[in-house]
N, C-alpha and C. Protein backbone atom coordinates (compact mmCIF):
# COMPACT_ATOMS: atom_id res chain seq x y z
N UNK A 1 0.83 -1.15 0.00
CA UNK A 1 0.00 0.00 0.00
C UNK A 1 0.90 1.24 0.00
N UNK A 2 0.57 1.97 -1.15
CA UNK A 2 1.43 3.45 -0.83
C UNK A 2 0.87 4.13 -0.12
N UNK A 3 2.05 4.31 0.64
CA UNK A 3 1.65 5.92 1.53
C UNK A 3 1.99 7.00 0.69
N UNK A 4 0.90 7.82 1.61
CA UNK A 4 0.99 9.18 1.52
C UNK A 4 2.27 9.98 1.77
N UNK A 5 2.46 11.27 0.91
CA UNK A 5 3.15 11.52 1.21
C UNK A 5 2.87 13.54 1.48
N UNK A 6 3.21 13.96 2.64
CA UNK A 6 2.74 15.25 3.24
C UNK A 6 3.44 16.09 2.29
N UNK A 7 3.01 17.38 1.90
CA UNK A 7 3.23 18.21 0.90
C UNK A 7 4.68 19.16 2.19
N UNK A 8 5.07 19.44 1.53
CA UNK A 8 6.01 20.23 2.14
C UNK A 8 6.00 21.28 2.70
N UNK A 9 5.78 22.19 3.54
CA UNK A 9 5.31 23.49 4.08
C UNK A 9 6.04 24.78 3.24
N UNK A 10 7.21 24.38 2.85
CA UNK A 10 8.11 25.75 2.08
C UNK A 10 7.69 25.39 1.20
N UNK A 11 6.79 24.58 0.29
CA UNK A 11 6.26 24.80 -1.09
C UNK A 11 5.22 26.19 -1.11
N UNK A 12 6.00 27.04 -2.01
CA UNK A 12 5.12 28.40 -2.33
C UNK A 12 3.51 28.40 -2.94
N UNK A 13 3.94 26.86 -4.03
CA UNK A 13 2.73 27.19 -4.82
C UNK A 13 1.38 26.62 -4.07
N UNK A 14 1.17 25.62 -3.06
CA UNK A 14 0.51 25.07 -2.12
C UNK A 14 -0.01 26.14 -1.66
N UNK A 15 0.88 27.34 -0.90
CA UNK A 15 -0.13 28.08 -0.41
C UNK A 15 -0.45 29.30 -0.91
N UNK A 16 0.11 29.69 -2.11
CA UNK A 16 -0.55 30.31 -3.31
C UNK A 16 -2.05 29.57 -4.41
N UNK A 17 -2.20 28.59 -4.22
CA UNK A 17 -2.78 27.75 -4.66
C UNK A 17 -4.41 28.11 -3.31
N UNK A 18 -4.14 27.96 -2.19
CA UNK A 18 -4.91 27.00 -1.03
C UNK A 18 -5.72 29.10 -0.68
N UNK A 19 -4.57 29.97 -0.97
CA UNK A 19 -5.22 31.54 -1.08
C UNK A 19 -6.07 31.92 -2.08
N UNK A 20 -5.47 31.61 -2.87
CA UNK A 20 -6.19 31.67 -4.03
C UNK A 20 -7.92 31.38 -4.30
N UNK A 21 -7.98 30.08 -3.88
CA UNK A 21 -8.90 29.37 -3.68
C UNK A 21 -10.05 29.68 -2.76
N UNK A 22 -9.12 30.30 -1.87
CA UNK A 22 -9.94 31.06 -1.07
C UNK A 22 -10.64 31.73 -0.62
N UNK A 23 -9.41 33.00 -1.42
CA UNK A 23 -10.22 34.46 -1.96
C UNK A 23 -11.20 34.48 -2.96
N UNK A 24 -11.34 33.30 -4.05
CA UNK A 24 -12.11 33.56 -5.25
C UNK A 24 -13.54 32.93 -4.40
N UNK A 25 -12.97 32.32 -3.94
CA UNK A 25 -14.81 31.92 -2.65
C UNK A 25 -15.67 33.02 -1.80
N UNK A 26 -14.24 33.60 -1.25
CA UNK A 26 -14.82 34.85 -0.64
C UNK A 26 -15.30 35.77 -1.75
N UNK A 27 -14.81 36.09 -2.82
CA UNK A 27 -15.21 37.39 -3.63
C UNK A 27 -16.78 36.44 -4.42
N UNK A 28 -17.08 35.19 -4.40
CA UNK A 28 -18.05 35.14 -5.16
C UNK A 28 -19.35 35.22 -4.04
N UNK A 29 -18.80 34.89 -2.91
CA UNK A 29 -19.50 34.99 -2.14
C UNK A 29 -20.43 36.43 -1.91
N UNK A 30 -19.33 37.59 -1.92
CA UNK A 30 -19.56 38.73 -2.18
C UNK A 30 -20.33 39.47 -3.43
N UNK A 31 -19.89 38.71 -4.22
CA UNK A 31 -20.82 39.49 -5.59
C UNK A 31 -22.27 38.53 -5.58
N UNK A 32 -22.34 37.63 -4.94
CA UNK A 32 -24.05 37.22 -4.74
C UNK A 32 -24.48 37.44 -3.60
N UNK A 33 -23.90 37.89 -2.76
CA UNK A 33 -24.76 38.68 -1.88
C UNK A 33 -25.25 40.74 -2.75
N UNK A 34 -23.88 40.98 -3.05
CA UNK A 34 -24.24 42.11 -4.00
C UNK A 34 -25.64 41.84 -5.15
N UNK A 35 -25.79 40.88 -5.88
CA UNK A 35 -27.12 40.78 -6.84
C UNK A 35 -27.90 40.00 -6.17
N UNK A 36 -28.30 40.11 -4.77
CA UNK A 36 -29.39 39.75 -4.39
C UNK A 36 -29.78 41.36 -4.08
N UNK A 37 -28.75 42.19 -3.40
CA UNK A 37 -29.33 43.46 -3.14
C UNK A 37 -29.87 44.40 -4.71
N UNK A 38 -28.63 43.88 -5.37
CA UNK A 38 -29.19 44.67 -7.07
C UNK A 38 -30.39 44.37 -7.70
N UNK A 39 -30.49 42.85 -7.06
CA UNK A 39 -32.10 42.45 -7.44
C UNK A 39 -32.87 42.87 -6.94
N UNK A 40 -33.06 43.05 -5.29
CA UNK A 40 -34.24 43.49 -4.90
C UNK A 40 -34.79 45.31 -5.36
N UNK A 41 -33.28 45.71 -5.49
CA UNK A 41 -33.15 47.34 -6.01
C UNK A 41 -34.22 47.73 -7.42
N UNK A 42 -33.69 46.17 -8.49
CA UNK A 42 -34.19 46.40 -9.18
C UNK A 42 -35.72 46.41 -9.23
N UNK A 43 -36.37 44.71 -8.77
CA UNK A 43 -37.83 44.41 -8.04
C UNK A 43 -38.54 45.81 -7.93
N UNK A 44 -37.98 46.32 -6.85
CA UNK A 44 -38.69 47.65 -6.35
C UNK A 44 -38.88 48.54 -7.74
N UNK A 45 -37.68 49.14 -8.22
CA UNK A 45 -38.13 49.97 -9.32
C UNK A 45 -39.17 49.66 -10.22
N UNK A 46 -38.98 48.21 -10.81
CA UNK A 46 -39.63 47.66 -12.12
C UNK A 46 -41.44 47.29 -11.84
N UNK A 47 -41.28 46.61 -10.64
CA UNK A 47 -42.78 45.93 -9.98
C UNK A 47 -43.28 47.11 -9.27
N UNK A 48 -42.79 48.15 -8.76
CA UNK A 48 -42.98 49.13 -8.06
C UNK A 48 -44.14 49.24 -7.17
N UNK A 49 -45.35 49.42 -7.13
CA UNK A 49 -46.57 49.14 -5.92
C UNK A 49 -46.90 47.92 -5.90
N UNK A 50 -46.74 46.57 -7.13
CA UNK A 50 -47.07 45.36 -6.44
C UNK A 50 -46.10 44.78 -5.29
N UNK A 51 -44.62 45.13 -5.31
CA UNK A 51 -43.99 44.53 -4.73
C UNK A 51 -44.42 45.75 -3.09
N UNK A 52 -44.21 46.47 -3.23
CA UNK A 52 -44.77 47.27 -1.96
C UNK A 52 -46.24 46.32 -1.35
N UNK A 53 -46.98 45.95 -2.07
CA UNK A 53 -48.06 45.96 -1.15
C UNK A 53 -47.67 44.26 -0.89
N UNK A 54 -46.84 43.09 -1.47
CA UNK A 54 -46.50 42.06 -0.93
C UNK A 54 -45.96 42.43 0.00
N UNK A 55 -45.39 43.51 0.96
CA UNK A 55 -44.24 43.45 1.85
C UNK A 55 -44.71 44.05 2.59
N UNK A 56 -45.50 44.84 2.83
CA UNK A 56 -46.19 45.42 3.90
C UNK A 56 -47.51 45.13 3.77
N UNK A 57 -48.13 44.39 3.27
CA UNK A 57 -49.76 44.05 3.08
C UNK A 57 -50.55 45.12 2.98
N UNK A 58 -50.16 45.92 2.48
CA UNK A 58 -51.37 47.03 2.28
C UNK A 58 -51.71 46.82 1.11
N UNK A 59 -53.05 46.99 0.68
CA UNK A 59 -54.16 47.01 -0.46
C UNK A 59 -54.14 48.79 -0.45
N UNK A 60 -54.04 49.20 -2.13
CA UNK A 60 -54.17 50.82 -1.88
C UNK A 60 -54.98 50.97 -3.22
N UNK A 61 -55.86 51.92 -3.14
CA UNK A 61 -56.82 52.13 -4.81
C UNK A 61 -57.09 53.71 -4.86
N UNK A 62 -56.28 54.45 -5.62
CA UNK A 62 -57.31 55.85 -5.76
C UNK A 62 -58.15 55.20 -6.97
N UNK A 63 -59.40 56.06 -6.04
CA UNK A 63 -60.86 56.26 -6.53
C UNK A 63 -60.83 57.68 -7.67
N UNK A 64 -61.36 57.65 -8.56
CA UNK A 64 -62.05 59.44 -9.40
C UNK A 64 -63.53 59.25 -8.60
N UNK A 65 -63.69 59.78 -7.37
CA UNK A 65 -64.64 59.90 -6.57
C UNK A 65 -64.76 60.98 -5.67
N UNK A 66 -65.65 61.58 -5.18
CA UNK A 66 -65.21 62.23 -4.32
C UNK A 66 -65.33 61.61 -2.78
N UNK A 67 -64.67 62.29 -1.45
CA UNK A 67 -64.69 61.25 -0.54
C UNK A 67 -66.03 61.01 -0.07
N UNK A 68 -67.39 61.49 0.24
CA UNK A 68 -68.07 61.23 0.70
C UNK A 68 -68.87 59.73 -0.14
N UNK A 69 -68.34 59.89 -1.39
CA UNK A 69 -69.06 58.60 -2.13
C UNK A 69 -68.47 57.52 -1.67
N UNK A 70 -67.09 57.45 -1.65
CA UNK A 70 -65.95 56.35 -1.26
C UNK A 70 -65.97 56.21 0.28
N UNK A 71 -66.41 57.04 1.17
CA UNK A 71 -66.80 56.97 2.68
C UNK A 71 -68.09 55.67 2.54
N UNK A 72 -69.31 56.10 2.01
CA UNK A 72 -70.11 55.29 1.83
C UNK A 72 -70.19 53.91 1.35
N UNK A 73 -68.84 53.95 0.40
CA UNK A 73 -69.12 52.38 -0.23
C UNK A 73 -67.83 51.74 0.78
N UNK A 74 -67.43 52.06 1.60
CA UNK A 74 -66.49 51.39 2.63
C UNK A 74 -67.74 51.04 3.29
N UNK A 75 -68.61 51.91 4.45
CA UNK A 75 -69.72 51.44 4.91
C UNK A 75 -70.80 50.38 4.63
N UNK A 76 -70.99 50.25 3.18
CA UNK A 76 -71.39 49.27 2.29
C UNK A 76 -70.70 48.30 2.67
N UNK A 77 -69.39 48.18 2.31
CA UNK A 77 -68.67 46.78 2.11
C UNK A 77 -68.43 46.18 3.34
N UNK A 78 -68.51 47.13 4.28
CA UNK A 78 -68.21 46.71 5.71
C UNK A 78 -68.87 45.90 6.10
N UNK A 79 -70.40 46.55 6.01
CA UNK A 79 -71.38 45.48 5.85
C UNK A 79 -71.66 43.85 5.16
N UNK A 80 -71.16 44.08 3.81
CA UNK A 80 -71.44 43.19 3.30
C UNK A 80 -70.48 42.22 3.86
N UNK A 81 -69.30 42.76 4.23
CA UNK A 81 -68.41 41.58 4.59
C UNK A 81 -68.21 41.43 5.98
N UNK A 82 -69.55 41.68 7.03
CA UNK A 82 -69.65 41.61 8.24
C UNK A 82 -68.57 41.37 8.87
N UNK A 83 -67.91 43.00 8.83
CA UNK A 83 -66.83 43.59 9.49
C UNK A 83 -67.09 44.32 10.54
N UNK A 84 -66.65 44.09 12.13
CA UNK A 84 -67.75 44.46 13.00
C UNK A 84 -66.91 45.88 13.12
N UNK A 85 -67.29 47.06 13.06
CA UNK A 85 -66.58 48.21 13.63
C UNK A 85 -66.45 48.69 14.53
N UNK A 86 -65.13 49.12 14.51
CA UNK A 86 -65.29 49.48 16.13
C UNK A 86 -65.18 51.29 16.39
N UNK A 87 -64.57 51.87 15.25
CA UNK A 87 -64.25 53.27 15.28
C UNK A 87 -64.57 53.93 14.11
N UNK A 88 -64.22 54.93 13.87
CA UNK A 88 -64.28 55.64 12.97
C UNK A 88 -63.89 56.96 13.34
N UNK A 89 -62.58 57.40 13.16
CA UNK A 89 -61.67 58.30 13.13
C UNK A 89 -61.56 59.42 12.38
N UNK A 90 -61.22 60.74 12.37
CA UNK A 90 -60.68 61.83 11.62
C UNK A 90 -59.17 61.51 11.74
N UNK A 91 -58.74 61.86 10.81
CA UNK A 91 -57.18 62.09 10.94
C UNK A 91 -56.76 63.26 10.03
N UNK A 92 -55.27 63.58 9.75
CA UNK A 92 -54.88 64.81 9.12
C UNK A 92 -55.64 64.92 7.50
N UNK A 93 -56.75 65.65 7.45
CA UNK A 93 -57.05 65.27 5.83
C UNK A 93 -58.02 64.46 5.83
N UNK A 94 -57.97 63.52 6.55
CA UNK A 94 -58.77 61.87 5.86
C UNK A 94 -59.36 61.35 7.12
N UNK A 95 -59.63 60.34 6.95
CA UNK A 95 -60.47 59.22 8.21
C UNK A 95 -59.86 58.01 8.11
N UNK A 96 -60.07 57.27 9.11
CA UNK A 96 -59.99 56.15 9.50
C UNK A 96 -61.03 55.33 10.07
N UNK A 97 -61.12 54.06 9.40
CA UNK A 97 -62.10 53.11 10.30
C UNK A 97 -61.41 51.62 10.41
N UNK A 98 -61.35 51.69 12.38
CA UNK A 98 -60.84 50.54 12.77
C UNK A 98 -61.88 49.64 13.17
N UNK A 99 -61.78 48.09 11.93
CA UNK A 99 -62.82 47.00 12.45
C UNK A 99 -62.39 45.48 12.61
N UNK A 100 -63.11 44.75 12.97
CA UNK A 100 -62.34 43.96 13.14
C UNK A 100 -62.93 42.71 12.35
N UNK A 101 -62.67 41.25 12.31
CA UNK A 101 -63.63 40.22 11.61
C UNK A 101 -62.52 39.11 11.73
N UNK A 102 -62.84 37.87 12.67
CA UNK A 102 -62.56 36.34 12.73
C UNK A 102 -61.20 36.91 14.15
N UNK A 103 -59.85 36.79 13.38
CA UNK A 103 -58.86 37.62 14.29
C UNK A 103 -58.22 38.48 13.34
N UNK A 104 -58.40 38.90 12.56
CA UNK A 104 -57.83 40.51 12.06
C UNK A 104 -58.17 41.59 12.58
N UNK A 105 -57.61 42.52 12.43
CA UNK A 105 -57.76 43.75 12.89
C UNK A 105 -57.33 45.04 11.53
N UNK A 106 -58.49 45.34 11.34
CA UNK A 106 -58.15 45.91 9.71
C UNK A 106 -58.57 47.39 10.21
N UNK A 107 -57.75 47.67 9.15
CA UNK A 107 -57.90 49.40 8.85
C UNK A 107 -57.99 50.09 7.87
N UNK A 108 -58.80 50.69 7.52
CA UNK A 108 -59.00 51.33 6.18
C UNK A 108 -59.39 53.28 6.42
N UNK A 109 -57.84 53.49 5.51
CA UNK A 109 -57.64 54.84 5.68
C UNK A 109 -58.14 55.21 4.54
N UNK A 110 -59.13 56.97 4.66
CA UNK A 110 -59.37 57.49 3.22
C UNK A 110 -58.77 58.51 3.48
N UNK A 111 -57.90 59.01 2.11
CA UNK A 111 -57.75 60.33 2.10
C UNK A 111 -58.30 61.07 0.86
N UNK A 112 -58.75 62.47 0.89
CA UNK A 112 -58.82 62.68 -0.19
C UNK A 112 -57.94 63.76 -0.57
N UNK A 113 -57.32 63.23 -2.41
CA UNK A 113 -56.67 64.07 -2.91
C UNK A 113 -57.07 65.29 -3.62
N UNK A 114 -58.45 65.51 -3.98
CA UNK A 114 -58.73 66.46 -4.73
C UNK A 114 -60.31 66.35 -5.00
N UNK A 115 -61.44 66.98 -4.84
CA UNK A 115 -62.66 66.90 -4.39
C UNK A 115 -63.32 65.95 -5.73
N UNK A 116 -62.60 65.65 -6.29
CA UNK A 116 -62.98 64.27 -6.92
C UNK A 116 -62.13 62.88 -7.33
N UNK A 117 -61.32 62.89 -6.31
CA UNK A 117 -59.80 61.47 -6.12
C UNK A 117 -59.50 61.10 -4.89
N UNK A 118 -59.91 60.19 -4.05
CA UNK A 118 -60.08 59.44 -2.97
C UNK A 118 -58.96 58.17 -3.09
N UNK A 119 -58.10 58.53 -1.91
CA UNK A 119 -56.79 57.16 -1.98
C UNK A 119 -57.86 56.34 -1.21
N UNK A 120 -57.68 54.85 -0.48
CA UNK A 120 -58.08 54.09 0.28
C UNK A 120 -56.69 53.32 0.53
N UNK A 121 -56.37 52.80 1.67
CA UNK A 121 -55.52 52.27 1.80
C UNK A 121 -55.71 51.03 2.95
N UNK A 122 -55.74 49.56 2.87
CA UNK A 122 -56.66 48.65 3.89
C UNK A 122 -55.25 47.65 3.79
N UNK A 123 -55.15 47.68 5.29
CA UNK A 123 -54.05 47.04 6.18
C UNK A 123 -55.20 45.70 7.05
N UNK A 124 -54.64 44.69 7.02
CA UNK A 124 -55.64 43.52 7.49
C UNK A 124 -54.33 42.92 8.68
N UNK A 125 -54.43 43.27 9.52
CA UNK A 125 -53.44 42.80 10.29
C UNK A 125 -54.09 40.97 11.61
N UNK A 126 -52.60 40.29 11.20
CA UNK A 126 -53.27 39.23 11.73
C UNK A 126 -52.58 39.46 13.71
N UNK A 127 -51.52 39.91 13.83
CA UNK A 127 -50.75 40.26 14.71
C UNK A 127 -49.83 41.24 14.49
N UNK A 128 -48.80 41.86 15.67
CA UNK A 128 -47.75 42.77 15.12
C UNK A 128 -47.09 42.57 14.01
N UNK A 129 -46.50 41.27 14.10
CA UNK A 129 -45.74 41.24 12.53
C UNK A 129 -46.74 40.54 11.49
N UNK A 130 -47.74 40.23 11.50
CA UNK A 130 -48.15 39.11 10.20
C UNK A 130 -49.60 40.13 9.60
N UNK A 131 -49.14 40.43 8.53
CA UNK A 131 -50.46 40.75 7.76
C UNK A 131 -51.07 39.58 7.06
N UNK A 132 -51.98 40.11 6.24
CA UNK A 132 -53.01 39.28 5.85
C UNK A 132 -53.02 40.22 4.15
N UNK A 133 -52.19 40.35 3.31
CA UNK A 133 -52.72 41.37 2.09
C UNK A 133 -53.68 40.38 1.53
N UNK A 134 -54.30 39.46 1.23
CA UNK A 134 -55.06 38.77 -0.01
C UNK A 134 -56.32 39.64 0.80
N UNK A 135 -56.71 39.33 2.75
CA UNK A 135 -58.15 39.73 3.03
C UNK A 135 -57.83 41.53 2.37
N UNK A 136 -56.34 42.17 2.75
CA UNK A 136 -56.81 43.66 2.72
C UNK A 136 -57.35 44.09 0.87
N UNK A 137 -56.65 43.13 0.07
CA UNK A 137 -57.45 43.51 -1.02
C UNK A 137 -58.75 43.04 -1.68
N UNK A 138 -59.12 41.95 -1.35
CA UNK A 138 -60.73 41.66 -1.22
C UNK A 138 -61.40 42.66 -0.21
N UNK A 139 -61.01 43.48 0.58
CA UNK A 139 -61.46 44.50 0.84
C UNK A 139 -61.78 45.55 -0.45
N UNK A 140 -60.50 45.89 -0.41
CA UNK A 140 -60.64 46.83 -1.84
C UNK A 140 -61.35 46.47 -2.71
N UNK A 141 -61.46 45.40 -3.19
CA UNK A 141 -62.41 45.09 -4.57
C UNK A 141 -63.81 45.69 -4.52
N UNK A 142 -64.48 44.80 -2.78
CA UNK A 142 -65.62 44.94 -2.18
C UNK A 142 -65.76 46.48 -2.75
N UNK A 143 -64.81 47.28 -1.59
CA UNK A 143 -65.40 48.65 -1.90
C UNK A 143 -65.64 49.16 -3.65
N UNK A 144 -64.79 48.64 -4.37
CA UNK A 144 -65.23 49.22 -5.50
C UNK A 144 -66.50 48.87 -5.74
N UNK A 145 -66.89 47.74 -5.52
CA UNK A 145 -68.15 46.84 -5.93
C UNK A 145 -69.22 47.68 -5.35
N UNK A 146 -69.08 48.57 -3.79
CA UNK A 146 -69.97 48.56 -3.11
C UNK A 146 -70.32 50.46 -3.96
N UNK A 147 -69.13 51.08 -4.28
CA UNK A 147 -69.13 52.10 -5.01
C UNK A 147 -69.92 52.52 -6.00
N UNK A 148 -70.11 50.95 -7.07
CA UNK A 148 -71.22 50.83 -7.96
C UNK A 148 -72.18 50.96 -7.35
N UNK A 149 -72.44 50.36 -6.41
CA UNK A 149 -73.95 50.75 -5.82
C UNK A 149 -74.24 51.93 -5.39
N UNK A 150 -73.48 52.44 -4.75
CA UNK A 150 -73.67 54.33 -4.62
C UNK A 150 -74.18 55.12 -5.75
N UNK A 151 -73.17 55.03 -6.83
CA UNK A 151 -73.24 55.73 -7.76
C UNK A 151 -74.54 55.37 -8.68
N UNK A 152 -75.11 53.60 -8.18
CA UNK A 152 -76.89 53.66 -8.86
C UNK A 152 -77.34 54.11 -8.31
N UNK A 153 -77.50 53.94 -6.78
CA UNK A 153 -78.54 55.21 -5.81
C UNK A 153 -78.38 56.34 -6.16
N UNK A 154 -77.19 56.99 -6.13
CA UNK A 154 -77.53 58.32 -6.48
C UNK A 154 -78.12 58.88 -7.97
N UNK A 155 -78.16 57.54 -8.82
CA UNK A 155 -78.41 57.75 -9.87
C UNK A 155 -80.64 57.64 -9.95
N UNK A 156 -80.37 56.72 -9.24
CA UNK A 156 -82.50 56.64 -8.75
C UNK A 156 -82.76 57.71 -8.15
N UNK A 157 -81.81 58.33 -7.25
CA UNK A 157 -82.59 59.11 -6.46
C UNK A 157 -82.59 60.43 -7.34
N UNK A 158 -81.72 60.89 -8.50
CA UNK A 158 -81.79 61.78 -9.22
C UNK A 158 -82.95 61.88 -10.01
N UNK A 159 -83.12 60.68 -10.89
CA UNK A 159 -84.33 60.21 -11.84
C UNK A 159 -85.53 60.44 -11.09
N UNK A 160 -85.67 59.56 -9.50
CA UNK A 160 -87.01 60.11 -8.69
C UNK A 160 -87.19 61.72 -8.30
N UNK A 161 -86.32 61.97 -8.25
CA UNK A 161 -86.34 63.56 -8.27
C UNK A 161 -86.82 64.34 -9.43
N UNK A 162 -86.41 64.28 -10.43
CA UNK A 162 -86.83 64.86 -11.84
C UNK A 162 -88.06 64.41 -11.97
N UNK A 163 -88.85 63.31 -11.86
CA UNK A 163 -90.12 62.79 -11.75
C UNK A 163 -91.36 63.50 -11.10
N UNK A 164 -90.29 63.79 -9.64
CA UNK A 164 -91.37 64.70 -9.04
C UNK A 164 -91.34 66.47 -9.17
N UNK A 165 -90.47 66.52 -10.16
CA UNK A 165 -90.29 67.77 -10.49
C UNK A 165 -89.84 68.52 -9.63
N UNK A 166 -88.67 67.83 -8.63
CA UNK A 166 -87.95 68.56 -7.94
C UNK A 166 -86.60 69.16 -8.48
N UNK A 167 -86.32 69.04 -9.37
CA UNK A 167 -85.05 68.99 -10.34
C UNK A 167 -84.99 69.34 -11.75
N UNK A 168 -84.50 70.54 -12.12
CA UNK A 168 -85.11 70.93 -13.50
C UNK A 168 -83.78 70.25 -14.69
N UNK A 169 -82.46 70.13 -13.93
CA UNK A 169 -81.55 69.32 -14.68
C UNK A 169 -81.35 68.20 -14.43
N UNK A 170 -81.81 67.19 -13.69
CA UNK A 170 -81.44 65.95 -13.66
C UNK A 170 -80.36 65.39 -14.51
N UNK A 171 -79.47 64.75 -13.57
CA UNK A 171 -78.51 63.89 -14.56
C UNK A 171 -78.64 62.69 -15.00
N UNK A 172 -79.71 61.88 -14.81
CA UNK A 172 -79.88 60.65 -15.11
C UNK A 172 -81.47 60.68 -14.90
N UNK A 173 -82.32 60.67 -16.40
CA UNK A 173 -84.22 60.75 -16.27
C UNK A 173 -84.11 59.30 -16.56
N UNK A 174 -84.75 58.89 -16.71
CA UNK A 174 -85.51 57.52 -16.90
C UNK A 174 -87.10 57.61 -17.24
N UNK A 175 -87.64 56.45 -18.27
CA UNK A 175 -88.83 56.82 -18.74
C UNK A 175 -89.42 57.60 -19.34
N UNK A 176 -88.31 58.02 -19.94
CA UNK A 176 -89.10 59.32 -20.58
C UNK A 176 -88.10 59.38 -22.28
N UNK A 177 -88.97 59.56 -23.38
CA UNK A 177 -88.16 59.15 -24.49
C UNK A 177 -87.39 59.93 -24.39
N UNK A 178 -86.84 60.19 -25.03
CA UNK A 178 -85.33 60.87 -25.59
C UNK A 178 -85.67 62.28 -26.45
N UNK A 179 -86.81 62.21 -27.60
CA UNK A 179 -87.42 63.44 -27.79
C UNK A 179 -87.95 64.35 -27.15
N UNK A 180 -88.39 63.89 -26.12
CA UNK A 180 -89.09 65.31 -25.50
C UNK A 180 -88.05 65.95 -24.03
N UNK A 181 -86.67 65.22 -24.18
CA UNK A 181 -85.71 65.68 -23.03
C UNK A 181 -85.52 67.80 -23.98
N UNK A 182 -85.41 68.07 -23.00
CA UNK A 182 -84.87 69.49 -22.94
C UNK A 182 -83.45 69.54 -23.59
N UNK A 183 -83.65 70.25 -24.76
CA UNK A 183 -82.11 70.38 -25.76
C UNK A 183 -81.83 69.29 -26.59
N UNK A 184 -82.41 68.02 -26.90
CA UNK A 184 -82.29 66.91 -27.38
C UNK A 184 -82.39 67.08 -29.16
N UNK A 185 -81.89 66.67 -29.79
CA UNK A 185 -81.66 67.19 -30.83
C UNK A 185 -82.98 66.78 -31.86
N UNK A 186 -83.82 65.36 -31.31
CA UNK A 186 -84.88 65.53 -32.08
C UNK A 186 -85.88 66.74 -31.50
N UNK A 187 -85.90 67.67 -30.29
CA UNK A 187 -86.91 68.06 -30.34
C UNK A 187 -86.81 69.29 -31.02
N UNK A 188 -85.71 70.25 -31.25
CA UNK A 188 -85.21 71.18 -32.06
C UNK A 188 -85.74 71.10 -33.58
N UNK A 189 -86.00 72.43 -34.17
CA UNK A 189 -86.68 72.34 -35.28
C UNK A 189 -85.29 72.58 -36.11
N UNK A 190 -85.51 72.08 -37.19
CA UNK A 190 -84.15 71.42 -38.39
C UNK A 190 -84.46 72.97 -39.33
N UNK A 191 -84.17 73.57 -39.99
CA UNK A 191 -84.29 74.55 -40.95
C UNK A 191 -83.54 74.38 -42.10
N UNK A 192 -83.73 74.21 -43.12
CA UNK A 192 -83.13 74.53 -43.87
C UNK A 192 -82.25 75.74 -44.03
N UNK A 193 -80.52 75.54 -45.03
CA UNK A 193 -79.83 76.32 -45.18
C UNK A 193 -79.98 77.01 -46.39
């Protein structure tokens, strides 16, 4: 059986060799920890609010609403998704309503940006650290959903208004043809040029 035989300690290239080897471990080590940070750098720029709302679970939607419509269809959805409330807050600008449902503890902030652009922003918290984003954006949907319904009520209650002749412009008549609306182009007399 051959033995082994121990490398020599004054051999240069052994421990030029054994550094070498070393350092190129350490430096790759280093440049993939570097493109995990270049990646996430990039993530953020490119995905930009989806990757935000995976990481902090917030659900966020501006509305073209104004806030009192988007106040209402939160109230709506709250309902529909028997969310028990517990508050309902002013804050700088906007409101808050803290409710709760199973063990979350959700929050849905409105602000408004401009008397017809409403942010919403719904945090579904399961504990200090663990959100819940899938419930905070089935929130959001709700409210849009519940929004449509606002915007038909206010649309009946306009039409019942013009009906009873409380309303000389109505924005939405119903039942009534199309010729005899006020300014309508069949009721205008045509002249010849």
């Amino acid at each position: 059986m051959p033995t082994r035989q121990a490398l020599p300690a004054s051999r240069p290239t052994a421990r030029i060799s054994t550094v070498l080897r070393l350092s190129a471990a350490i430096a790759t080590l280093m440049l993939l920890n570097g493109c995990a940070a270049l990646a996430v750098s990039l993530a953020g720029a490119g995905a930009g609010a989806g990757l935000a709302h995976q990481m902090n679970g917030t659900a966020s939607r501006t509305f073209s609403e104004p806030f009192n419509k988007v106040d209402a269809a939160v109230r709506i959805a709250s309902k529909r998704m028997y969310l028990q409330v517990d508050e309902v807050a002013s804050m700088d600008g906007g409101q808050v309503t803290k409710a709760r449902v199973s063990n979350l503890s959700v929050s849905v902030e409105l602000e408004p940006l401009s008397p017809n652009l409403t942010r919403v922003n719904v945090v579904a918290r399961k504990d200090l650290l663990r959100v819940d984003a899938a419930t905070a954006q089935a929130i959001v949907a709700q409210i849009e959903r519940s929004l449509s319904a606002v915007e038909l009520a206010d649309a009946n209650d306009a039409a019942n208004a013009a009906r009873a002749g409380k309303v000389d412009n109505a924005k939405y008549i119903r039942d009534e043809p199309v010729s005899t609306r006020k300014g309508s182009a069949a009721s205008k007399k045509k002249t010849p040029i």
